[in-house]
N, C-alpha and C. Protein backbone atom coordinates (compact mmCIF):
# COMPACT_ATOMS: atom_id res chain seq x y z
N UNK A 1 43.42 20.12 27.51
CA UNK A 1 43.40 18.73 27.94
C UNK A 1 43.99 17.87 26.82
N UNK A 2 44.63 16.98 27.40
CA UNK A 2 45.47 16.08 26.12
C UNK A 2 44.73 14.94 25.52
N UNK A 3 44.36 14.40 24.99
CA UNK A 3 43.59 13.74 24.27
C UNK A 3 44.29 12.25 24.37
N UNK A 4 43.40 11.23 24.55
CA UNK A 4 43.82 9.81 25.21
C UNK A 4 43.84 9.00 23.71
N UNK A 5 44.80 8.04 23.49
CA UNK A 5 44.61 7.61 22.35
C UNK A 5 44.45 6.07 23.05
N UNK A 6 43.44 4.82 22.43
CA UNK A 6 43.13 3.91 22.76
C UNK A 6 44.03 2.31 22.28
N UNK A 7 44.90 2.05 23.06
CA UNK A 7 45.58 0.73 22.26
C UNK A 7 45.20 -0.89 22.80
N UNK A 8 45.36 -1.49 21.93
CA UNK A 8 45.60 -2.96 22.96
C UNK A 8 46.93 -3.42 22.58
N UNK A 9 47.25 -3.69 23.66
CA UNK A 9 49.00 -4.23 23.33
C UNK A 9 48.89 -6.08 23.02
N UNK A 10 49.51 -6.03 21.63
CA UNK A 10 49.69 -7.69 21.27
C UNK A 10 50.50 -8.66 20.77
N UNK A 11 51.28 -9.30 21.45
CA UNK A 11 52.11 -10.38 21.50
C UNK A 11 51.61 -11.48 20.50
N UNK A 12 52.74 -11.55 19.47
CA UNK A 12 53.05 -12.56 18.17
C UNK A 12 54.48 -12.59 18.07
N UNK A 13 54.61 -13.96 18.37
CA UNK A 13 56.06 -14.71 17.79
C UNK A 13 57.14 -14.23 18.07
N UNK A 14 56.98 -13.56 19.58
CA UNK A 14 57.78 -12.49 20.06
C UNK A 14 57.96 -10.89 20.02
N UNK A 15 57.28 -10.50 19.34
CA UNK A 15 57.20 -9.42 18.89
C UNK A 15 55.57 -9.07 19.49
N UNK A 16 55.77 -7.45 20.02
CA UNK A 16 54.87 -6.75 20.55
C UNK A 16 54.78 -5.89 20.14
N UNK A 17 53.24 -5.51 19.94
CA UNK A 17 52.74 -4.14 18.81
C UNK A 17 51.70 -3.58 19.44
N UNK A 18 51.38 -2.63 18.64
CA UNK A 18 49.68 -1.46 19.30
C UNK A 18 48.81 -1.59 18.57
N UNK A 19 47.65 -2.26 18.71
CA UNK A 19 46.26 -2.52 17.90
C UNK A 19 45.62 -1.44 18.40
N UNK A 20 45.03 -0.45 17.69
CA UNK A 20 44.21 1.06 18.29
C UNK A 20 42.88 0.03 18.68
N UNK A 21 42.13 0.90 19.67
CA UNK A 21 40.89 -0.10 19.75
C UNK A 21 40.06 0.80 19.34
N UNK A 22 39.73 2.03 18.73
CA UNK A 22 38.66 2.43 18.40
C UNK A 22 38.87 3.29 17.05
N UNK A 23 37.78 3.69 16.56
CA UNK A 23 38.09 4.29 15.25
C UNK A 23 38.84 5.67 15.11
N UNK A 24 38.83 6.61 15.97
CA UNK A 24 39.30 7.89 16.68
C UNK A 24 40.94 7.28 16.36
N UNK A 25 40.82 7.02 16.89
CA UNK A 25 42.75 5.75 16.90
C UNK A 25 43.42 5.72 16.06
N UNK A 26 42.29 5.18 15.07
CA UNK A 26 42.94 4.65 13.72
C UNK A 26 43.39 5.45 12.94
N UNK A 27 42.62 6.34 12.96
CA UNK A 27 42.26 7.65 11.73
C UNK A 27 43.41 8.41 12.44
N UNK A 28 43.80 8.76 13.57
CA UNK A 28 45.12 9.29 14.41
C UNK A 28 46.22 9.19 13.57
N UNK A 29 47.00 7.33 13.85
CA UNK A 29 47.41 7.09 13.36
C UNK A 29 48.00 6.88 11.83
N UNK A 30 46.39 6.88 11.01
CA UNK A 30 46.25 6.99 9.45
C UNK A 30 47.26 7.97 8.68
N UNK A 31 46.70 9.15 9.74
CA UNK A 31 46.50 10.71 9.51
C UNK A 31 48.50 10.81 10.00
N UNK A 32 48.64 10.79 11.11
CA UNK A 32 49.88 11.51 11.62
C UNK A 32 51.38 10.33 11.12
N UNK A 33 51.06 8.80 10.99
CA UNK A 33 51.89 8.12 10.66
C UNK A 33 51.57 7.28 9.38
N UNK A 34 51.03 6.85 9.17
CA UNK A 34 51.17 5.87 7.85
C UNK A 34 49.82 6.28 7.20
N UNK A 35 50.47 7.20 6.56
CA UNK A 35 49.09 8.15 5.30
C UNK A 35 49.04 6.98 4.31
N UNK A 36 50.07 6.05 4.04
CA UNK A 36 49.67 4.61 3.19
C UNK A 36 49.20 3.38 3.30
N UNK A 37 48.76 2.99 5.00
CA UNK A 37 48.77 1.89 5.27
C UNK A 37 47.42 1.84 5.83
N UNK A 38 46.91 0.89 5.70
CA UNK A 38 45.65 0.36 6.36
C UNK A 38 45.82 -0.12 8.02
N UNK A 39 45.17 0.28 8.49
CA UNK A 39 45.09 -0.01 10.10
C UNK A 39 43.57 -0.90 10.67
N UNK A 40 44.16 -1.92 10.66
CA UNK A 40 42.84 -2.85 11.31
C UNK A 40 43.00 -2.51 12.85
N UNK A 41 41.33 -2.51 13.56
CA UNK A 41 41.53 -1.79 15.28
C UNK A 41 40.55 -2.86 15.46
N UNK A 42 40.63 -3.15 16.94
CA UNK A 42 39.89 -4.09 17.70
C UNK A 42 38.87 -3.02 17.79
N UNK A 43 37.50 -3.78 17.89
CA UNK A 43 35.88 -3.05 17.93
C UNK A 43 35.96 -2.26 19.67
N UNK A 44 36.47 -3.47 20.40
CA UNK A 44 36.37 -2.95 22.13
C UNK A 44 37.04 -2.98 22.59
N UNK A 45 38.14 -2.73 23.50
CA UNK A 45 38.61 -2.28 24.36
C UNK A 45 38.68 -3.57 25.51
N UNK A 46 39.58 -3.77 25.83
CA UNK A 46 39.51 -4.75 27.03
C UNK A 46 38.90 -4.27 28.25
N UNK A 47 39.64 -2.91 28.36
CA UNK A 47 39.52 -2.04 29.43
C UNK A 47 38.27 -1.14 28.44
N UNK A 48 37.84 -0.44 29.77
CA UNK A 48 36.65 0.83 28.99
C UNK A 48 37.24 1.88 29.96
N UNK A 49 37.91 2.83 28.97
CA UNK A 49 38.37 3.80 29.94
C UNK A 49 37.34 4.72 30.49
N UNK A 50 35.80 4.97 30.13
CA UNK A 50 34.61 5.33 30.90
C UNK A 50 34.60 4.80 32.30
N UNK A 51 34.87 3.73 32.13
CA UNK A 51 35.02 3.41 33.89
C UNK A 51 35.64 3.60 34.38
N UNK A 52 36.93 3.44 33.99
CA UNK A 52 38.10 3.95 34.69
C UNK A 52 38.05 5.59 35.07
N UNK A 53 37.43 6.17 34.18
CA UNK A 53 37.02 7.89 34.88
C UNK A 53 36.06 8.11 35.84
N UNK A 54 35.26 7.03 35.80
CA UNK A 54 33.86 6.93 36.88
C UNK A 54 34.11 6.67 38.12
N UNK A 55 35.49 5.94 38.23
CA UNK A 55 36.17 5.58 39.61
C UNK A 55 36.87 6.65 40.36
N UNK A 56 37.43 7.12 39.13
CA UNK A 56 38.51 8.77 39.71
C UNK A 56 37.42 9.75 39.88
N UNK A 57 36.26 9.99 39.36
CA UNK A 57 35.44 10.92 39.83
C UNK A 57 34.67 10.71 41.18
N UNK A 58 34.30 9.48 41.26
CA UNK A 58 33.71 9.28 42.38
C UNK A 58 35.08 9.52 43.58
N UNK A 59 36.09 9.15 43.93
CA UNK A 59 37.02 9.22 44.08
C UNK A 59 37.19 10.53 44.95
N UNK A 60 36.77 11.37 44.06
CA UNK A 60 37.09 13.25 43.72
C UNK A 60 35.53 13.91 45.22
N UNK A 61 34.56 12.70 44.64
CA UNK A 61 33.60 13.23 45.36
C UNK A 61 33.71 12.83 46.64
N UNK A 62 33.87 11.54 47.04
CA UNK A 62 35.07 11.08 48.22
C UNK A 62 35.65 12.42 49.09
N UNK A 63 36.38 13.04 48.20
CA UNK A 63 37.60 13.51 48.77
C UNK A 63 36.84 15.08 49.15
N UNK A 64 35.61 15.64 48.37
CA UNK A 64 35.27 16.75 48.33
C UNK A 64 34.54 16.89 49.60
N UNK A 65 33.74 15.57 49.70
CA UNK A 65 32.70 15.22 51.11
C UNK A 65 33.34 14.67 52.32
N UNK A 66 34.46 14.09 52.54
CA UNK A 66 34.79 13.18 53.70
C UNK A 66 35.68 14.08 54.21
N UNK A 67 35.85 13.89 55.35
CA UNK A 67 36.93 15.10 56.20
C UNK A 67 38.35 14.27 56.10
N UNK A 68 38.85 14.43 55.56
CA UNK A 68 40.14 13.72 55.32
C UNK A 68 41.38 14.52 54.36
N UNK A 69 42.72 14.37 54.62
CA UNK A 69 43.51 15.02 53.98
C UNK A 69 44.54 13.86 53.39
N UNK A 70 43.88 13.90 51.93
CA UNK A 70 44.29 12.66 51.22
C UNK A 70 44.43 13.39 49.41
N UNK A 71 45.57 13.07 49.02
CA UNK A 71 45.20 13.32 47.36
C UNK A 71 44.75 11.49 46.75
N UNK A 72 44.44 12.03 45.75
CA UNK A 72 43.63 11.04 44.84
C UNK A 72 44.31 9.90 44.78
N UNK A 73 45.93 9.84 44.68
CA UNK A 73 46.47 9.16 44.82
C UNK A 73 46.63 8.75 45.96
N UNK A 74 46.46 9.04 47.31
CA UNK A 74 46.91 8.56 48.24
C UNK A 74 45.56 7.60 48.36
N UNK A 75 44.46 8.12 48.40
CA UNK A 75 42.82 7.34 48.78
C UNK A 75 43.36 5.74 47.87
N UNK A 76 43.99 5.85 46.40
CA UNK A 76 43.71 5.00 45.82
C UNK A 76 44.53 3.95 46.10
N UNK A 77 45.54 4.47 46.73
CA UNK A 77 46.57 3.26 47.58
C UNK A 77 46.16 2.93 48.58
N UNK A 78 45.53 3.72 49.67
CA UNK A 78 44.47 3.04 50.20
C UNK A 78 43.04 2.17 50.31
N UNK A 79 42.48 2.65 49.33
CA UNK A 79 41.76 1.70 48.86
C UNK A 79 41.96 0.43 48.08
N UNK A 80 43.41 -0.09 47.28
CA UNK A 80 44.12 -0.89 46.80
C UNK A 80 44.39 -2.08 48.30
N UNK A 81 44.75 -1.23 49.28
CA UNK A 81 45.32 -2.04 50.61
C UNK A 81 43.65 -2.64 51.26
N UNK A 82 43.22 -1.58 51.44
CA UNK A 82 41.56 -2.23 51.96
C UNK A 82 40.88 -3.13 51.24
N UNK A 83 40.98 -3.41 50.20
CA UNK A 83 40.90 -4.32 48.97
C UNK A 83 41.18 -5.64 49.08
N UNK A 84 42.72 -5.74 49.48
CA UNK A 84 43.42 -6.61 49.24
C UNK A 84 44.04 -6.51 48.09
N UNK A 85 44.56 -5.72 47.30
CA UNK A 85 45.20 -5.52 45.96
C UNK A 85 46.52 -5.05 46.63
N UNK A 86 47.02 -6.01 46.39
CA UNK A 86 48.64 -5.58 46.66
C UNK A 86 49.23 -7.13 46.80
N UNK A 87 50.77 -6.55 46.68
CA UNK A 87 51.92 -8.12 46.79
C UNK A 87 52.72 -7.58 48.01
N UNK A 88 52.87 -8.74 48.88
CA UNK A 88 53.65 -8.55 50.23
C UNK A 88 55.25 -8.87 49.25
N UNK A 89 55.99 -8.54 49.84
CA UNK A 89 57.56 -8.49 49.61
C UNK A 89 58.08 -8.18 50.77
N UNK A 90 59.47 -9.11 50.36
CA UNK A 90 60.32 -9.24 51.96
C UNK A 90 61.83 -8.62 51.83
N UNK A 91 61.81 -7.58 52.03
CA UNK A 91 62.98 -6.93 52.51
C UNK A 91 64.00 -6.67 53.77
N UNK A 92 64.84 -7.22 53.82
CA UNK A 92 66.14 -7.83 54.47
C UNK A 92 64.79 -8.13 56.17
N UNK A 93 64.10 -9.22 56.14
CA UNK A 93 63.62 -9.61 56.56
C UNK A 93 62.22 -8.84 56.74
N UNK A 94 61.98 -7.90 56.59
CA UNK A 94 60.90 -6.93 56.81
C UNK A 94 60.02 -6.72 55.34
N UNK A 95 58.52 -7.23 56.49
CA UNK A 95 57.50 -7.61 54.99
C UNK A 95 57.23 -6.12 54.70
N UNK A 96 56.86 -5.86 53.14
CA UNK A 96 56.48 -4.27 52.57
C UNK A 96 55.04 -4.62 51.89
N UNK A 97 54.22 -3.94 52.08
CA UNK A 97 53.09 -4.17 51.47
C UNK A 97 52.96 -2.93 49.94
N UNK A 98 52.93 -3.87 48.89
CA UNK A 98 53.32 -2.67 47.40
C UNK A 98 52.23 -2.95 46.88
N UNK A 99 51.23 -1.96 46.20
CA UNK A 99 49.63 -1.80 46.26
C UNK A 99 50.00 -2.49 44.26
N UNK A 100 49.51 -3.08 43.90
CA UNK A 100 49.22 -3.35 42.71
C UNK A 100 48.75 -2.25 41.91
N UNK A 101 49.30 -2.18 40.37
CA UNK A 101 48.48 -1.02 39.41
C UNK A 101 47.06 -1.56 38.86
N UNK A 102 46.38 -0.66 38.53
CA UNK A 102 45.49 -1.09 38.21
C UNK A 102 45.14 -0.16 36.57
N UNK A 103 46.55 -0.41 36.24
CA UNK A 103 46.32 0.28 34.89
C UNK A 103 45.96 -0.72 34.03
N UNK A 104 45.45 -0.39 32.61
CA UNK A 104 44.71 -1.06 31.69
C UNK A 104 45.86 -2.16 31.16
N UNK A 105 47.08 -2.05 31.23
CA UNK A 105 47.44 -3.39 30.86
C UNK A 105 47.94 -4.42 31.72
N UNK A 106 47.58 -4.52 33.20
CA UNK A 106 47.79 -4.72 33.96
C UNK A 106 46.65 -5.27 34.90
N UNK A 107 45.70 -5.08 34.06
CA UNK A 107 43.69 -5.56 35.07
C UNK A 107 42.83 -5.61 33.97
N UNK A 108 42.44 -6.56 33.84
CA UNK A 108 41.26 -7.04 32.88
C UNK A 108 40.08 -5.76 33.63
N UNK A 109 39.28 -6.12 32.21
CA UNK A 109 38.05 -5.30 32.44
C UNK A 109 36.82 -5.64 33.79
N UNK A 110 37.25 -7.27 33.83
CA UNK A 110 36.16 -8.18 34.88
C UNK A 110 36.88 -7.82 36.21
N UNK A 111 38.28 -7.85 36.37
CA UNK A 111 38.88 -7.45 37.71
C UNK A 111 38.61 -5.67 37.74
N UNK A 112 38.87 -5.03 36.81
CA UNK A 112 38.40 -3.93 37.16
C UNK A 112 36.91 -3.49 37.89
N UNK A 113 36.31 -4.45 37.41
CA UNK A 113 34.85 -3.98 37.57
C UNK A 113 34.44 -4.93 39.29
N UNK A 114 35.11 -5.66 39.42
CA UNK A 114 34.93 -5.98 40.71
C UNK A 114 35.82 -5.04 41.84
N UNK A 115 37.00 -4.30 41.37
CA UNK A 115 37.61 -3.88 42.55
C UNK A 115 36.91 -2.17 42.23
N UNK A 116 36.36 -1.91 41.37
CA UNK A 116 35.16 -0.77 41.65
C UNK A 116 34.51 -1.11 42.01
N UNK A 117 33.66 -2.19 42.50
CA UNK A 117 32.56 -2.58 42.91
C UNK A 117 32.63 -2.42 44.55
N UNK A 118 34.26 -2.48 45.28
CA UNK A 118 34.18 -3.06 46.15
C UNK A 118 35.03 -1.45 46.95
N UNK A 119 35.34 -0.70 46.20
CA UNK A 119 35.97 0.27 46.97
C UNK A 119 35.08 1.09 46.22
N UNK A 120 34.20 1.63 45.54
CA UNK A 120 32.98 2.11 45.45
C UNK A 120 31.72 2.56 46.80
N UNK A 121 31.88 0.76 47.28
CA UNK A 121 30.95 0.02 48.30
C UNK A 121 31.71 0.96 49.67
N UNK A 122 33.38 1.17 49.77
CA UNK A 122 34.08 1.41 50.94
C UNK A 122 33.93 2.69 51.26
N UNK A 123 33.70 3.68 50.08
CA UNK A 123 33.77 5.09 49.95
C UNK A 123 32.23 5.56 50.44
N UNK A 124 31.09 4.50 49.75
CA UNK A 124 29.81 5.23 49.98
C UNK A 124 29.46 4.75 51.85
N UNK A 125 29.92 3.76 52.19
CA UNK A 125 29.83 3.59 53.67
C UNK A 125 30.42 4.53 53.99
N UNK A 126 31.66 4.91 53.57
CA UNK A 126 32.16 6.06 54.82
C UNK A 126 31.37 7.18 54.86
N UNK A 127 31.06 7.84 53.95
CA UNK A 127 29.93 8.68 53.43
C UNK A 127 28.89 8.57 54.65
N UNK A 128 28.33 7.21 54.49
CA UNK A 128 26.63 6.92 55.28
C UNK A 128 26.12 7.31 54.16
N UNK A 129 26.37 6.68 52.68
CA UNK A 129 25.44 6.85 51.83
C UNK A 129 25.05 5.73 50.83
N UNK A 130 24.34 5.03 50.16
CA UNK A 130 24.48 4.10 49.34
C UNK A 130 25.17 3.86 47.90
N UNK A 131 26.08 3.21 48.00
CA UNK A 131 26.34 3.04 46.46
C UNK A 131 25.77 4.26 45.40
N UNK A 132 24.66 3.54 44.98
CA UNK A 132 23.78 4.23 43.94
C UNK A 132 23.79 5.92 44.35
N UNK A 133 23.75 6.36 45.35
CA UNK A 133 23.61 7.77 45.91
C UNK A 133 25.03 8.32 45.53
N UNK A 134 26.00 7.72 46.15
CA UNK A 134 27.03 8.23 45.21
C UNK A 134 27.37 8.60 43.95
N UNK A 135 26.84 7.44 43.60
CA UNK A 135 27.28 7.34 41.84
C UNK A 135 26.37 8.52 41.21
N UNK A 136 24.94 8.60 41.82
CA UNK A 136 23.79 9.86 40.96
C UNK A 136 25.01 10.95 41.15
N UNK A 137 25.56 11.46 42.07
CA UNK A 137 26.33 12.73 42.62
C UNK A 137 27.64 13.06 40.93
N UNK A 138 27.90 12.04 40.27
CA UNK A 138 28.69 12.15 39.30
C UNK A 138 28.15 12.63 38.53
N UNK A 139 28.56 14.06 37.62
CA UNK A 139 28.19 14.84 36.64
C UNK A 139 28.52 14.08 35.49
N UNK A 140 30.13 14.47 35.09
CA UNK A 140 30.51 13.99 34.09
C UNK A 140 31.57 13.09 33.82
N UNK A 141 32.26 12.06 33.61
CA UNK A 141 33.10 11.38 33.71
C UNK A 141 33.64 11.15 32.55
């Protein structure tokens, strides 16, 4: 398994750089690129990529329990559209519905946590199970 390294991307005076956000990060960087330089890291994370795995697992359990022939990616473009997460666009008169990312530099941590909240809510109805019943079903994330 490849190992996730943590950044926040930050805009000064035109210029855009990688602030590591955790200490794992730093010491990465320390270690593999600048054995001379000091690396200041943001304490948190805008995003918490723990959640972001808690969504793809539940997701997984979705897909293991519901009679449906869907990959992970497909549920999540669907659940993006059931949402309302997406931008209409008009092509040579014909509207396209294009599902928004919901990658970390692209969705605050507060929008993240509401559009898990709400396709969380979509997955355990289809189920006939509650929220919370779902979520116990997650081992490890």
């Amino acid at each position: 398994m490849k190992k996730i390294y943590n950044f926040k991307i930050v805009k000064k005076n035109e210029k855009i750089g990688l602030i590591p956000t955790d200490e794992e990060t730093r010491c990465f960087l320390e270690k593999k690129f600048l054995k001379d330089v000091n690396i200041a890291f943001c304490e948190s994370s805008e995003r918490i990529l723990k959640h972001h795995k808690k969504l793809f697992a539940i997701m997984k359990i979705f897909l293991d329990n519901f009679d449906v022939d869907m990959t992970i990616e497909e549920l999540l473009i669907y659940l993006k559209i059931k949402v309302g997460y997406f931008k209409e666009i008009t092509i040579k008169g014909q509207k396209i519905i294009v599902p928004k990312s919901i990658n970390f530099f692209e969705m605050s941590q507060q929008e993240f946590e509401i559009f898990y909240d709400l396709t969380v809510k979509i997955m355990a109805n289809a189920l006939g199970i509650t929220r919370q019943e779902l979520e116990n079903n997650i081992e490890v994330f």
